[in-house]
Protein backbone atom coordinates (compact mmCIF):
# COMPACT_ATOMS: atom_id res chain seq x y z
CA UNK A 1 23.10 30.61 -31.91
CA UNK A 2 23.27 28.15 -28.83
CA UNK A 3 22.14 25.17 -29.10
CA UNK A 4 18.61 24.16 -27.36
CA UNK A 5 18.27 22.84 -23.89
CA UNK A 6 15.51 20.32 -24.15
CA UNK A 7 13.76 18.86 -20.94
CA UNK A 8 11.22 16.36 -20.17
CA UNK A 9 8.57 16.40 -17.30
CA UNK A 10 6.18 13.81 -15.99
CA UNK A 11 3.49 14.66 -13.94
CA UNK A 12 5.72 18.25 -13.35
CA UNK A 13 8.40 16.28 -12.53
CA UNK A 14 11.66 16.80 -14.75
CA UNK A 15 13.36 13.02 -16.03
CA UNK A 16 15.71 12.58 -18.72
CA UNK A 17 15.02 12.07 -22.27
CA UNK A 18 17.28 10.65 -25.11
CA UNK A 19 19.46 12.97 -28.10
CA UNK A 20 18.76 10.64 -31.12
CA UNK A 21 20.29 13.37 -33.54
CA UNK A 22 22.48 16.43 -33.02
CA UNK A 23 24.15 18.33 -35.43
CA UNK A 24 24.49 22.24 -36.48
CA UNK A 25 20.84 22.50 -37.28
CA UNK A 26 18.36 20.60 -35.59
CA UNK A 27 18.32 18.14 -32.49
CA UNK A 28 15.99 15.38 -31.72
CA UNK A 29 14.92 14.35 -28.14
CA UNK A 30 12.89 11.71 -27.48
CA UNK A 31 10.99 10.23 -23.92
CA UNK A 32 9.81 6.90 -24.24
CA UNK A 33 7.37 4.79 -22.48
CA UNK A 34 8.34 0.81 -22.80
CA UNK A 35 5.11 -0.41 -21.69
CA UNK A 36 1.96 1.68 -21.10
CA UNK A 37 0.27 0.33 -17.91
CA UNK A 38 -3.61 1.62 -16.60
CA UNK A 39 -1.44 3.84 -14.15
CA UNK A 40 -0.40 5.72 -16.97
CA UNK A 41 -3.89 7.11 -17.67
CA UNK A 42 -4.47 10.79 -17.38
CA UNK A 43 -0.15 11.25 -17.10
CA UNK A 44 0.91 14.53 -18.10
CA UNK A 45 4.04 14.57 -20.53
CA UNK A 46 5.78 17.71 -21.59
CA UNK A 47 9.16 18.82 -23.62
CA UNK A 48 10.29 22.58 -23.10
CA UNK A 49 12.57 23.63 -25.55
CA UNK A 50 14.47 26.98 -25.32
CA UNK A 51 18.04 28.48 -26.09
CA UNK A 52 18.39 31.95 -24.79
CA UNK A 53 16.37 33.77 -22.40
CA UNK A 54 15.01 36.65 -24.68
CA UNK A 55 12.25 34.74 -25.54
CA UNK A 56 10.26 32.41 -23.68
CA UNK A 57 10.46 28.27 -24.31
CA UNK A 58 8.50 26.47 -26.66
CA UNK A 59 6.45 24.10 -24.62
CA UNK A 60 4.47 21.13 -26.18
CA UNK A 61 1.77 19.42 -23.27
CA UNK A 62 0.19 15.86 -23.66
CA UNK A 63 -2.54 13.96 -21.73
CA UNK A 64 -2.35 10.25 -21.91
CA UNK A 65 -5.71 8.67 -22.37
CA UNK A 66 -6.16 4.74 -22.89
CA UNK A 67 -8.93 3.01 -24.66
């Protein structure tokens, strides 16, 4: 099996994330956000995940809100 190309997007646009773990079995990515600021409100963050192109990625979409 290949491994899993995993990409970040803010607002639609692709930036780079972090590998924390990669071995045979799993791999974690991570996108992180030092300081949240007001002008983060309503941001759009999403990770694709995929590894062949049989079957479509596994996408995972969240909306920032602030209280």
């Amino acid at each position: 099996k290949p491994p899993p190309l995993i990409m970040w997007f803010v607002n639609g646009k692709q930036v780079e994330g972090r590998i924390e773990a990669n071995d045979r079995y799993y791999i974690v990515s991570k996108l992180e956000v030092p300081q949240l600021k007001r002008e983060h409100l309503n941001t759009t963050y999403k990770c694709r995940a995929t590894n062949t192109k049989l079957v479509p990625p596994l996408e995972k979409t969240v909306l920032l809100d602030l209280y």
